[in-house]
PDB file of N, CA and C in Angstrom:
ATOM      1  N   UNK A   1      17.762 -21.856   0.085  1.00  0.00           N
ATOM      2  CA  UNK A   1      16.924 -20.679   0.041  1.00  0.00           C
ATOM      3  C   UNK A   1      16.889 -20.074   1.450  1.00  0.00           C
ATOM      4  N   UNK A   2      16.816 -18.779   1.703  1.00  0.00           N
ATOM      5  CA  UNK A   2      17.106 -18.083   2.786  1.00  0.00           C
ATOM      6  C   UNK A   2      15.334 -18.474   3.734  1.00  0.00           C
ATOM      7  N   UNK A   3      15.434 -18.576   4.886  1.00  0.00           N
ATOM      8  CA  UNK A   3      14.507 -18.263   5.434  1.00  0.00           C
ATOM      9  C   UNK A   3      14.354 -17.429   6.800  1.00  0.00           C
ATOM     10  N   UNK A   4      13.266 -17.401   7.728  1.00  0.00           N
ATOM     11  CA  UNK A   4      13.315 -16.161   7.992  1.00  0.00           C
ATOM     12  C   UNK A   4      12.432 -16.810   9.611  1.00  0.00           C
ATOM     13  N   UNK A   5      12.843 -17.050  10.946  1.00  0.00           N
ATOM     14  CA  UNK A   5      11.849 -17.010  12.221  1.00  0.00           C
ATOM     15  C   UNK A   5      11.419 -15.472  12.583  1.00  0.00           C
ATOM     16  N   UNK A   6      10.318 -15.490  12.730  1.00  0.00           N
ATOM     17  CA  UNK A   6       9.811 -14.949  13.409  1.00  0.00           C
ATOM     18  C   UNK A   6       8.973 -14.838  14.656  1.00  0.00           C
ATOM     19  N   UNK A   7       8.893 -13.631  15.412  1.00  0.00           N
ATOM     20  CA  UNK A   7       7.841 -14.176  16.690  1.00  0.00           C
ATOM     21  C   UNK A   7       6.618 -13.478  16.735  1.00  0.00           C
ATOM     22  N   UNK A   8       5.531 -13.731  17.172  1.00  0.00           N
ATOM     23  CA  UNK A   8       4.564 -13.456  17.374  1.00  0.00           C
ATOM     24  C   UNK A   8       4.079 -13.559  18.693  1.00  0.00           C
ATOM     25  N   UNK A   9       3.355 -12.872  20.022  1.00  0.00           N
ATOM     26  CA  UNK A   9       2.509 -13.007  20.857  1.00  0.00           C
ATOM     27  C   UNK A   9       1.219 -13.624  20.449  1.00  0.00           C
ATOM     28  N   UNK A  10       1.089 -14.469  21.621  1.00  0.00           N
ATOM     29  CA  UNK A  10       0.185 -15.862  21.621  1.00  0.00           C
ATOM     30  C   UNK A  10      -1.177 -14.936  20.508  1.00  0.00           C
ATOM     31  N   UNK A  11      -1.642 -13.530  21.194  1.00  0.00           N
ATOM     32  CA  UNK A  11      -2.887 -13.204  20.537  1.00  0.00           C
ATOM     33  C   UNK A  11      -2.927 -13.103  18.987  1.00  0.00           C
ATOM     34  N   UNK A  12      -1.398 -12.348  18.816  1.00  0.00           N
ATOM     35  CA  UNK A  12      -0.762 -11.975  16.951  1.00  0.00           C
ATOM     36  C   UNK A  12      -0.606 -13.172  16.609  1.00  0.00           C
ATOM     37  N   UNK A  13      -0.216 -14.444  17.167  1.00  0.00           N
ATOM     38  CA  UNK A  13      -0.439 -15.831  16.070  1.00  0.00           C
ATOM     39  C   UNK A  13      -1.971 -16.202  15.571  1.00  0.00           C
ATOM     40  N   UNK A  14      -2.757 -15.774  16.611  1.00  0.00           N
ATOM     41  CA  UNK A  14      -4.209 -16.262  17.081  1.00  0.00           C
ATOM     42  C   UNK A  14      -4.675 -15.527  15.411  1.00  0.00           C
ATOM     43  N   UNK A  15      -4.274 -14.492  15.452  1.00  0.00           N
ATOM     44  CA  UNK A  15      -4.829 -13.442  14.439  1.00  0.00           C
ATOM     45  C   UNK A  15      -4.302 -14.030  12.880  1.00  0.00           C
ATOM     46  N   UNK A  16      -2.935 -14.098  12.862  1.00  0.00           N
ATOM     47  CA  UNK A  16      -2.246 -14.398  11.756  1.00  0.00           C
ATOM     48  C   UNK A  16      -2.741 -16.038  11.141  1.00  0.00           C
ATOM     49  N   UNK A  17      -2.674 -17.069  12.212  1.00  0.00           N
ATOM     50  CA  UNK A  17      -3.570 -18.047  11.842  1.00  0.00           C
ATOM     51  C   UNK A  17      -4.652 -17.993  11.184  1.00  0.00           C
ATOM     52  N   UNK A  18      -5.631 -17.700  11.851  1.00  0.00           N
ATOM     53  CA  UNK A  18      -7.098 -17.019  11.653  1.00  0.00           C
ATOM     54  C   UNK A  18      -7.100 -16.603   9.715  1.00  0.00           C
ATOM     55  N   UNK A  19      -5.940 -15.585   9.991  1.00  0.00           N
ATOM     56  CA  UNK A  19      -6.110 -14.566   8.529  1.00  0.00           C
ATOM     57  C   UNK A  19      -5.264 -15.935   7.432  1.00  0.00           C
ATOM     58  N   UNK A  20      -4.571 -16.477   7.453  1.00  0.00           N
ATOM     59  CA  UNK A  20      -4.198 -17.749   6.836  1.00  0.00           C
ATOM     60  C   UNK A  20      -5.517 -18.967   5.967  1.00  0.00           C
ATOM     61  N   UNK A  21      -5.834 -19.038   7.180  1.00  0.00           N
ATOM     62  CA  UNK A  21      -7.049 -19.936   7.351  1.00  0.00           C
ATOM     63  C   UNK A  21      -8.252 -19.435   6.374  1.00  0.00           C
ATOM     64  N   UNK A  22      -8.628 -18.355   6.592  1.00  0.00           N
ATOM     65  CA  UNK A  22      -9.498 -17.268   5.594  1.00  0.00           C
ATOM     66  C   UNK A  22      -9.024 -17.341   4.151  1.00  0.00           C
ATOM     67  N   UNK A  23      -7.616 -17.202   4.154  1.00  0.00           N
ATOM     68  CA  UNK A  23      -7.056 -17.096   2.381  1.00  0.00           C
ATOM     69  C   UNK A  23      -6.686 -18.523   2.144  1.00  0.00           C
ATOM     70  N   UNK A  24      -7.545 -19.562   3.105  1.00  0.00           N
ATOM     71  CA  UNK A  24      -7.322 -21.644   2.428  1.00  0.00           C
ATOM     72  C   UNK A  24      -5.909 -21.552   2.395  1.00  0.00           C
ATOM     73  N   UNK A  25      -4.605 -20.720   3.159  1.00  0.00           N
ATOM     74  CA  UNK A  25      -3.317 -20.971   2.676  1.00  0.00           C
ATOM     75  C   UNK A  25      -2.456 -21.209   4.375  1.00  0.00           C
ATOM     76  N   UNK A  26      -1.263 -22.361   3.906  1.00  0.00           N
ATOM     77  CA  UNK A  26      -0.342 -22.083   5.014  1.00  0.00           C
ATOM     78  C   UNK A  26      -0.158 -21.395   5.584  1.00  0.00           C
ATOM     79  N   UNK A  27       0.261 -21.116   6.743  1.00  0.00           N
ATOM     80  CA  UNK A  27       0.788 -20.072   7.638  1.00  0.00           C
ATOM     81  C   UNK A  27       2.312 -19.620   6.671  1.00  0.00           C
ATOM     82  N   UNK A  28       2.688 -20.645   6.197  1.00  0.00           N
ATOM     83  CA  UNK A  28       4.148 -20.785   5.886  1.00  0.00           C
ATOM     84  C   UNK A  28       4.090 -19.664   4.193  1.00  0.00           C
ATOM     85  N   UNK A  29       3.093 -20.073   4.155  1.00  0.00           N
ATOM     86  CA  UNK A  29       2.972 -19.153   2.069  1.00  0.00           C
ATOM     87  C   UNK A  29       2.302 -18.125   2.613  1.00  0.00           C
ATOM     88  N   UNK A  30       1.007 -18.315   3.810  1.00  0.00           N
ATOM     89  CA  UNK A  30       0.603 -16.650   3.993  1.00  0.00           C
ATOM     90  C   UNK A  30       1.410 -15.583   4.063  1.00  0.00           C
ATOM     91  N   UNK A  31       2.286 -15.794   5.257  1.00  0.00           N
ATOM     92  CA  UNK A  31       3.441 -14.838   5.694  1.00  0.00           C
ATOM     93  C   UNK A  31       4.291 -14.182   3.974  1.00  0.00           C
ATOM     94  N   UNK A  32       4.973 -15.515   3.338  1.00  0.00           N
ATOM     95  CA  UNK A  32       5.473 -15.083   2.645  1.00  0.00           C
ATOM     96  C   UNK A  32       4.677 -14.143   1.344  1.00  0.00           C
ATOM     97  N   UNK A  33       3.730 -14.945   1.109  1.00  0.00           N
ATOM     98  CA  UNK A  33       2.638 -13.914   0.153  1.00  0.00           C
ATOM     99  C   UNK A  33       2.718 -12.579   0.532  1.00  0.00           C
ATOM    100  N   UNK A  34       2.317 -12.286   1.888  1.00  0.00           N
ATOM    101  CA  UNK A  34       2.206 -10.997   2.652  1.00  0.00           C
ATOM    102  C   UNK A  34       3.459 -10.291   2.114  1.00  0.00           C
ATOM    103  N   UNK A  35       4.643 -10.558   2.510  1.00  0.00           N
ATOM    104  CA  UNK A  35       5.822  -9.782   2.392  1.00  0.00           C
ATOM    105  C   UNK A  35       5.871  -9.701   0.863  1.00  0.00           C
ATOM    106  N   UNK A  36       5.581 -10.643  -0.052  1.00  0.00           N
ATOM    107  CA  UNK A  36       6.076  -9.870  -1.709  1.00  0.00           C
ATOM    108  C   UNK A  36       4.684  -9.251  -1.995  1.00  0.00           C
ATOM    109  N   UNK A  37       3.651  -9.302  -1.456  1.00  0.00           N
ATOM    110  CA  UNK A  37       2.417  -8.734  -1.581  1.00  0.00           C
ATOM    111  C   UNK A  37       2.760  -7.062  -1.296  1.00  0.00           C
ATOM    112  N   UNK A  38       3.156  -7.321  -0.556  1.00  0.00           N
ATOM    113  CA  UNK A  38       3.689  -5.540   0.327  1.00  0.00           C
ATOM    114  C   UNK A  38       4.656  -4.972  -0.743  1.00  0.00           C
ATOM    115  N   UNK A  39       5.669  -5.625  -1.116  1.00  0.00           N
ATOM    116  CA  UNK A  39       7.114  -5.402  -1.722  1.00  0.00           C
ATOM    117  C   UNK A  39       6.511  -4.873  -3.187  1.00  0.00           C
ATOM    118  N   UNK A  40       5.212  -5.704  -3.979  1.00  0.00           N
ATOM    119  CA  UNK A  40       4.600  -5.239  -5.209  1.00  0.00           C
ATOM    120  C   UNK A  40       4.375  -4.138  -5.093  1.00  0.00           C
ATOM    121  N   UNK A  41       3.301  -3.448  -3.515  1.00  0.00           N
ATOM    122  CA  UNK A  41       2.437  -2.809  -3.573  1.00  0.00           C
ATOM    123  C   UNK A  41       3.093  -1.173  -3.601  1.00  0.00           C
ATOM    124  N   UNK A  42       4.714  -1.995  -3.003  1.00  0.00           N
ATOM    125  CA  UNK A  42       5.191  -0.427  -2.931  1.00  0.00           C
ATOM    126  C   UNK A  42       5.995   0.041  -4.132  1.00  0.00           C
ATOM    127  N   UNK A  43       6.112  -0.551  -4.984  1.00  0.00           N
ATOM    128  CA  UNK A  43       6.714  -0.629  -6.277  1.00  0.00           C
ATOM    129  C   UNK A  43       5.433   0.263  -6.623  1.00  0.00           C
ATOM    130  N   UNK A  44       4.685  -0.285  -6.936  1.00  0.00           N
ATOM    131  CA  UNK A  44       3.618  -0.039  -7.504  1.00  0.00           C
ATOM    132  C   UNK A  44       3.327   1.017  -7.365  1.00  0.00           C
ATOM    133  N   UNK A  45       3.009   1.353  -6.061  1.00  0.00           N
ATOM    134  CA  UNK A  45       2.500   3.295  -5.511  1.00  0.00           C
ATOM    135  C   UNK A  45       3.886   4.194  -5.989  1.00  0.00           C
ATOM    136  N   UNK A  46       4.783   3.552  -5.844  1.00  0.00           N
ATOM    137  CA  UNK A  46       6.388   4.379  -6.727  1.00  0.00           C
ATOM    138  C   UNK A  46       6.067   4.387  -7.955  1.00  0.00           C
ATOM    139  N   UNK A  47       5.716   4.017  -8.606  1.00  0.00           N
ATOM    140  CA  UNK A  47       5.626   3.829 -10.038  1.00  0.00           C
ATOM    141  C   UNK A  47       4.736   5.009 -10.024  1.00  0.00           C
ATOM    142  N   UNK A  48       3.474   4.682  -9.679  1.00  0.00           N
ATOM    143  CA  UNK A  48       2.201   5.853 -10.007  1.00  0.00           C
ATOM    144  C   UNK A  48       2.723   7.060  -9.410  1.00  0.00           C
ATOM    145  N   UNK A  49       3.327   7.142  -8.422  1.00  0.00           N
ATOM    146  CA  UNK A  49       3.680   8.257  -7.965  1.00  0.00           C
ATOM    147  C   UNK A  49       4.615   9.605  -9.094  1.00  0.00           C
ATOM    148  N   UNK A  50       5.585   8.677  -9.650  1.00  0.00           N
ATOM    149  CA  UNK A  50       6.223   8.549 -10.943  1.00  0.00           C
ATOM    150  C   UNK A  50       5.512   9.246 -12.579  1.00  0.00           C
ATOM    151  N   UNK A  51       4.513   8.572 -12.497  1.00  0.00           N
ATOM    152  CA  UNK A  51       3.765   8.553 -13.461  1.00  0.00           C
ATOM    153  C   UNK A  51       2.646   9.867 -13.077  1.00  0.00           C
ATOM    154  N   UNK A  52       2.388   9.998 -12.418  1.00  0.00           N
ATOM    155  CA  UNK A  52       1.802  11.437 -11.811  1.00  0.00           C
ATOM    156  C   UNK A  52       2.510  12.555 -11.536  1.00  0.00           C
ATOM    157  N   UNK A  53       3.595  12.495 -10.949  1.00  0.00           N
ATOM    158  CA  UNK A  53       4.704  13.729 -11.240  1.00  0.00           C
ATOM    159  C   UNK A  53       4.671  14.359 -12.914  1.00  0.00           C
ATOM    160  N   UNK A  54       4.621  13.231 -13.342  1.00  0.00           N
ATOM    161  CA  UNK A  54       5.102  13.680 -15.044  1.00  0.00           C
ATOM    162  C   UNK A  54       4.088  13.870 -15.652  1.00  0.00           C
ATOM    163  N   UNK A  55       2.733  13.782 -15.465  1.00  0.00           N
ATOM    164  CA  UNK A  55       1.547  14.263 -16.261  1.00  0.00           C
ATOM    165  C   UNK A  55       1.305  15.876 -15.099  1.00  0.00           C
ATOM    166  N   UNK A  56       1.790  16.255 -14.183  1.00  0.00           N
ATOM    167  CA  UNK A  56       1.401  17.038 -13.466  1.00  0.00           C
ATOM    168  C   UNK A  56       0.890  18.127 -14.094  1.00  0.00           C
ATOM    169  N   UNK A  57       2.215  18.951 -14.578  1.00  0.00           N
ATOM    170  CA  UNK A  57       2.347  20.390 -15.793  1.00  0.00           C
ATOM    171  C   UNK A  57       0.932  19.990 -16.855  1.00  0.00           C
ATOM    172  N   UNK A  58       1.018  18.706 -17.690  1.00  0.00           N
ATOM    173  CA  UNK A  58       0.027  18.887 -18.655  1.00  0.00           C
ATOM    174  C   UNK A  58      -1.501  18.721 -18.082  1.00  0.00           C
ATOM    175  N   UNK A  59      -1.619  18.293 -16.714  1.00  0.00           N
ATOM    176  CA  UNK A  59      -2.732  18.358 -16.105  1.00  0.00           C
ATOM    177  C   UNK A  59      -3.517  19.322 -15.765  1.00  0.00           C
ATOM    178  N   UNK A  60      -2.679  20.349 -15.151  1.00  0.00           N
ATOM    179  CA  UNK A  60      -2.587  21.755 -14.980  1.00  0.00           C
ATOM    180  C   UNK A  60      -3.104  22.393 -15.834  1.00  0.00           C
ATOM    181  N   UNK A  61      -2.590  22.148 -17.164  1.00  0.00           N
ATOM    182  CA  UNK A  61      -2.805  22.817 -18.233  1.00  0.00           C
ATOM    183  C   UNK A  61      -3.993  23.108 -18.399  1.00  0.00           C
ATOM    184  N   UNK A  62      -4.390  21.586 -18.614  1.00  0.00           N
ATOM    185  CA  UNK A  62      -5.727  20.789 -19.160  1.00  0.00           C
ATOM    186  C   UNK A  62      -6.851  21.455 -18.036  1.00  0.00           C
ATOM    187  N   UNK A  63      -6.473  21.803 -16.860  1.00  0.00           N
ATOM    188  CA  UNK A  63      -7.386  22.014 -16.109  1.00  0.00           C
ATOM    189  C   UNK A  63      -7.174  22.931 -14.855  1.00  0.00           C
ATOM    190  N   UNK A  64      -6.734  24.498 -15.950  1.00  0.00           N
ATOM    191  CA  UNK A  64      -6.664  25.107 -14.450  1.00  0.00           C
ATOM    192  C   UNK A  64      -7.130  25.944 -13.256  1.00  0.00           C
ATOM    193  N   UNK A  65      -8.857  25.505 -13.492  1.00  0.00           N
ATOM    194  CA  UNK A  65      -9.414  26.116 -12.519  1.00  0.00           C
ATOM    195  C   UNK A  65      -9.695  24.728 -11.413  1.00  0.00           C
ATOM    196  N   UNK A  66      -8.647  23.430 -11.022  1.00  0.00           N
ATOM    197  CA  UNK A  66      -8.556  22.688 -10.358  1.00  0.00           C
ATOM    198  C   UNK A  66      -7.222  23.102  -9.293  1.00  0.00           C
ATOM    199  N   UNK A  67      -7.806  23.508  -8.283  1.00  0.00           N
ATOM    200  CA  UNK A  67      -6.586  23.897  -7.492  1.00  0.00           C
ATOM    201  C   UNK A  67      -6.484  22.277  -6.120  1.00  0.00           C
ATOM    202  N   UNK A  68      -5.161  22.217  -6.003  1.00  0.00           N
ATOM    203  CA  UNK A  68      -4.823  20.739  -5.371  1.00  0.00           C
ATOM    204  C   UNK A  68      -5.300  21.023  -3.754  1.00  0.00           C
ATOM    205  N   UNK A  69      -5.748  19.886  -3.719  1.00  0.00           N
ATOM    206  CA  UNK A  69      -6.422  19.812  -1.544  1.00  0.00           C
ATOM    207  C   UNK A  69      -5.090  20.588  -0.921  1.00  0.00           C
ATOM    208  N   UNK A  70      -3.958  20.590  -1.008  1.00  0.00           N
ATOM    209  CA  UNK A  70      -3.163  20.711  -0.272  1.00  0.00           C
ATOM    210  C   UNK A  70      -2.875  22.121  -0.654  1.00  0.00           C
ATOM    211  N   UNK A  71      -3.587  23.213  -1.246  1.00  0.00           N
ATOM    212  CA  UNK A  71      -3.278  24.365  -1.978  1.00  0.00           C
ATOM    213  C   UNK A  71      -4.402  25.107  -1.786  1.00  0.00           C
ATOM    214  N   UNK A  72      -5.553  24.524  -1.285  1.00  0.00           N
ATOM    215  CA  UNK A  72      -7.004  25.062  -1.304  1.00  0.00           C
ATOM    216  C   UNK A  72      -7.424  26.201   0.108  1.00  0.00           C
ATOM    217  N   UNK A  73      -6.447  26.475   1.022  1.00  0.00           N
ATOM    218  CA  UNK A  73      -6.734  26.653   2.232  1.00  0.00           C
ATOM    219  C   UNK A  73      -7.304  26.097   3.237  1.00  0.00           C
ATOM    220  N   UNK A  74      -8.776  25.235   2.742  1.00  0.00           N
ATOM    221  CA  UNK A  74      -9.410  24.288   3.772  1.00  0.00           C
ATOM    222  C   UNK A  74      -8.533  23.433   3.699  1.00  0.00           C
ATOM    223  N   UNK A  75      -7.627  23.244   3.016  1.00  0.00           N
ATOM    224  CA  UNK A  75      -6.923  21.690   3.328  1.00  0.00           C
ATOM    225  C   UNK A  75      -7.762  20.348   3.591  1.00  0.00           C
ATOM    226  N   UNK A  76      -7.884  19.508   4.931  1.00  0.00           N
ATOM    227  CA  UNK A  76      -8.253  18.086   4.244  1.00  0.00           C
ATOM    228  C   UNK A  76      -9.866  18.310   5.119  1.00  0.00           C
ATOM    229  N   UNK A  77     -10.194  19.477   5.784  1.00  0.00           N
ATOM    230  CA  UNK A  77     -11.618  20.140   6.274  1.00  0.00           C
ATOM    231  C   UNK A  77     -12.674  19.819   4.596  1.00  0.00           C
ATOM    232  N   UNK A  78     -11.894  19.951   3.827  1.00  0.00           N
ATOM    233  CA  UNK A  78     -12.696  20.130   2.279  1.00  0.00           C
ATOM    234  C   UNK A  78     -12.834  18.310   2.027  1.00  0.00           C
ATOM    235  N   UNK A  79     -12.156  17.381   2.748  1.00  0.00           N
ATOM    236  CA  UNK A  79     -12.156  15.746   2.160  1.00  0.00           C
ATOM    237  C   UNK A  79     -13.625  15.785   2.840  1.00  0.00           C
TER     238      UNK A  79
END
């Protein structure tokens, strides 16, 4: 199975330990959790992203006195 060194400065181990220690898990499964944790998450926001493109038009439809933040003039002054 492939594996992977990495380095860290003394303070970024201090931290990464720490955050290990918090989730009761290895340093050795934290790290890796982290990376397919990330790898899900961006699948995931692709997917919805996906899935929101394609309801867009019938959203619109459904509702078009909703004009989008990025279309409003105040832009993100209105968040």
């Amino acid at each position: 199975m492939p594996s992977l060194n990495v380095s860290f400065s003394d303070d970024e181990m201090e931290g990464v330990r720490a955050a290990a220690a918090a989730e009761g898990k290895s340093l050795k499964q934290y790290l890796h959790d982290l990376g397919v944790r990330e790898m899900h998450r961006k699948r995931f926001v692709a997917g919805a992203a996906v899935w929101a493109d394609r309801l867009r038009g019938e959203f619109d439809e459904a509702f078009p006195e909703e004009i989008p933040p990025s279309q409003r003039g105040d832009g993100a002054a209105a968040a």
